[in-house]
Structure formats: C-alpha cells, structure tokens
C-alpha atoms as a PDB file:
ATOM      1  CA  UNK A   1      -0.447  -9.878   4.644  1.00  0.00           C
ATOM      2  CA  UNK A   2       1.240  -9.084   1.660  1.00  0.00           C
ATOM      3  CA  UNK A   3       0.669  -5.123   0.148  1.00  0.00           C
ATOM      4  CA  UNK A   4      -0.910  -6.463  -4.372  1.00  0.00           C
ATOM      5  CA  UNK A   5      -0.640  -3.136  -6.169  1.00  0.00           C
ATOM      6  CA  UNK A   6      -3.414  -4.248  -8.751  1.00  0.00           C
ATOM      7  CA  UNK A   7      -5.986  -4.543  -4.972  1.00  0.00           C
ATOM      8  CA  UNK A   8      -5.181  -1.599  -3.371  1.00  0.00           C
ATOM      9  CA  UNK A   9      -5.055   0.393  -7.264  1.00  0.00           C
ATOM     10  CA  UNK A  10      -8.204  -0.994  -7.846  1.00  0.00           C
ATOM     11  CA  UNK A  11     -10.232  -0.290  -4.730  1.00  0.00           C
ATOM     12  CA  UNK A  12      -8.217   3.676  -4.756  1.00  0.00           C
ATOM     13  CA  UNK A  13     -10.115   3.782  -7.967  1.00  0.00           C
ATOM     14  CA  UNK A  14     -13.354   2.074  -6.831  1.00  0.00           C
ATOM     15  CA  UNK A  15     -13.296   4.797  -3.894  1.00  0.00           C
ATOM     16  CA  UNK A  16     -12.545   7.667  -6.535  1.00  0.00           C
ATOM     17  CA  UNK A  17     -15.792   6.569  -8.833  1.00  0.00           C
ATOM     18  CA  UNK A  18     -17.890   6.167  -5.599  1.00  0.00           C
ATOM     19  CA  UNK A  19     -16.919  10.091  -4.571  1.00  0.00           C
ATOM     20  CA  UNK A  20     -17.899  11.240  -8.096  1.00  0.00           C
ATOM     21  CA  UNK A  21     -14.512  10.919  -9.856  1.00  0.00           C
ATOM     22  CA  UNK A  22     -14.839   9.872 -13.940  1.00  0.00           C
ATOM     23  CA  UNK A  23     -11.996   7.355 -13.631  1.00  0.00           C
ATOM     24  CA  UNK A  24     -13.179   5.580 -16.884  1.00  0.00           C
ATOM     25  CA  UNK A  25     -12.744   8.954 -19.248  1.00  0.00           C
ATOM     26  CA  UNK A  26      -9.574   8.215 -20.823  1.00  0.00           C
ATOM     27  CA  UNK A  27      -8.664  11.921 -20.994  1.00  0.00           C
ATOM     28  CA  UNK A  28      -8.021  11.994 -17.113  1.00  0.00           C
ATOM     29  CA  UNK A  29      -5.735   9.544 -16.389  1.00  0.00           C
ATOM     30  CA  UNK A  30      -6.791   8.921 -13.258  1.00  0.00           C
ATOM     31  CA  UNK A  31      -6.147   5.322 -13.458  1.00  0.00           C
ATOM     32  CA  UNK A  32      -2.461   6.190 -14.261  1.00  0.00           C
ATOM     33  CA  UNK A  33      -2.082   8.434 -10.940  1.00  0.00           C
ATOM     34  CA  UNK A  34      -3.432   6.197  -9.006  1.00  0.00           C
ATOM     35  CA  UNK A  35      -1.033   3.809 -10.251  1.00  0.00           C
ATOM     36  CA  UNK A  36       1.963   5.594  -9.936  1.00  0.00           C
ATOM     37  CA  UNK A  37       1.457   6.844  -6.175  1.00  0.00           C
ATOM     38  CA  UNK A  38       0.340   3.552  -5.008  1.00  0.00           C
ATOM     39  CA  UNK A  39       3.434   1.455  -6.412  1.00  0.00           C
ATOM     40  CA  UNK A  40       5.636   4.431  -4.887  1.00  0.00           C
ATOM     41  CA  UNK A  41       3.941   4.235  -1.757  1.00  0.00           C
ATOM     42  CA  UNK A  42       4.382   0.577  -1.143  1.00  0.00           C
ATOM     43  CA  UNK A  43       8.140   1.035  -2.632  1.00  0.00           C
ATOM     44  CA  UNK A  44       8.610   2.942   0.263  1.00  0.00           C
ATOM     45  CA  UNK A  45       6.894   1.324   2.953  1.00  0.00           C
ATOM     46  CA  UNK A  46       8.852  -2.017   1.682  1.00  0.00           C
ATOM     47  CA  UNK A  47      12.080  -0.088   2.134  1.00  0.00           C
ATOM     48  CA  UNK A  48      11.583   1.750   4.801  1.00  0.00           C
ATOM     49  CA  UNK A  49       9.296   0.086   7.635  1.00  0.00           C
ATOM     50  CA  UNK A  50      10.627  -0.935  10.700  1.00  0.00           C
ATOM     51  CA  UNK A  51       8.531  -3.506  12.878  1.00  0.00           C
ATOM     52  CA  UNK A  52       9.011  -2.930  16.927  1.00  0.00           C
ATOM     53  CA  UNK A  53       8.217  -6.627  18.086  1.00  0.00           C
ATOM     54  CA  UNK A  54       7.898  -7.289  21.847  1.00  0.00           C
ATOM     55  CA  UNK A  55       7.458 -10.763  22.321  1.00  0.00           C
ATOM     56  CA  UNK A  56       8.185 -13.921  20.583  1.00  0.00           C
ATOM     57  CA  UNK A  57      10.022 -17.547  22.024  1.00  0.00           C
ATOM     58  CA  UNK A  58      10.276 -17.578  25.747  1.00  0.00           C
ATOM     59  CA  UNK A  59      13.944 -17.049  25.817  1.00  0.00           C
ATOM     60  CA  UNK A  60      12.761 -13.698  24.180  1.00  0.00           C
ATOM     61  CA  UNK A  61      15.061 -14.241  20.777  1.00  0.00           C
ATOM     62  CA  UNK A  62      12.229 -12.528  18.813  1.00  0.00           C
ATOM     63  CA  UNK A  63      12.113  -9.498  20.191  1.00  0.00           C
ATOM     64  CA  UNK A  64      13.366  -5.611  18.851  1.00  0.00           C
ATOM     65  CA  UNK A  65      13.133  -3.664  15.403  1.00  0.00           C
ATOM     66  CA  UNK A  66      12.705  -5.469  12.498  1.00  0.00           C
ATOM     67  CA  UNK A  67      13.253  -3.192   8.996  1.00  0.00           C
END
C-alpha cells in the first residue's frame, strides 16, 4: 500500500483535534507542522527502507533485501 500524504496529514490532524488540539485556529499552524513532518517522514522512509524478503518463486529468485 502506497504511503498519500493528504491521508495520513489528515488523520495526524483528526487525532490532534480528538486529544484537544485547536488545529482549525489559524494562529497555530498546526496544520502546517503536521504537514511538514509527515512529507519528511515518508521522504525518508521512501529513501531509506530496506525490505528483508524470505520467500518468493520456488527456485528462491525473490529472496534478500530490497531498498
């Protein structure tokens, strides 16, 4: 499954209102933090994620770190 910055901003910021946060008061830029840490924090785990796969097509050609 893909990572959609605008999901994962918007439910950050769901989460933030549900704990008490005033996301909608234009003064705290909330919604800008948000966005700026979670488009970093995809950024990175795009660049740097490695995937340790152990099995795949019988002759086993599918198998050992994906990044």
């Amino acid at each position: 499954m893909a990572m959609n910055h605008a999901t994962l901003t918007a439910e950050i910021l769901a989460a933030l209102n549900g704990a008490g946060f005033n996301t909608a008061n234009p003064y705290s830029r909330l919604d800008d933090f948000v966005a700026i840490v979670v488009e970093k924090t995809i950024a990175h785990i795009q660049t740097t994620a490695e995937i340790q796969t152990t099995a795949g097509a019988p002759d086993g050609e599918h198998t050992g770190i994906i990044t």
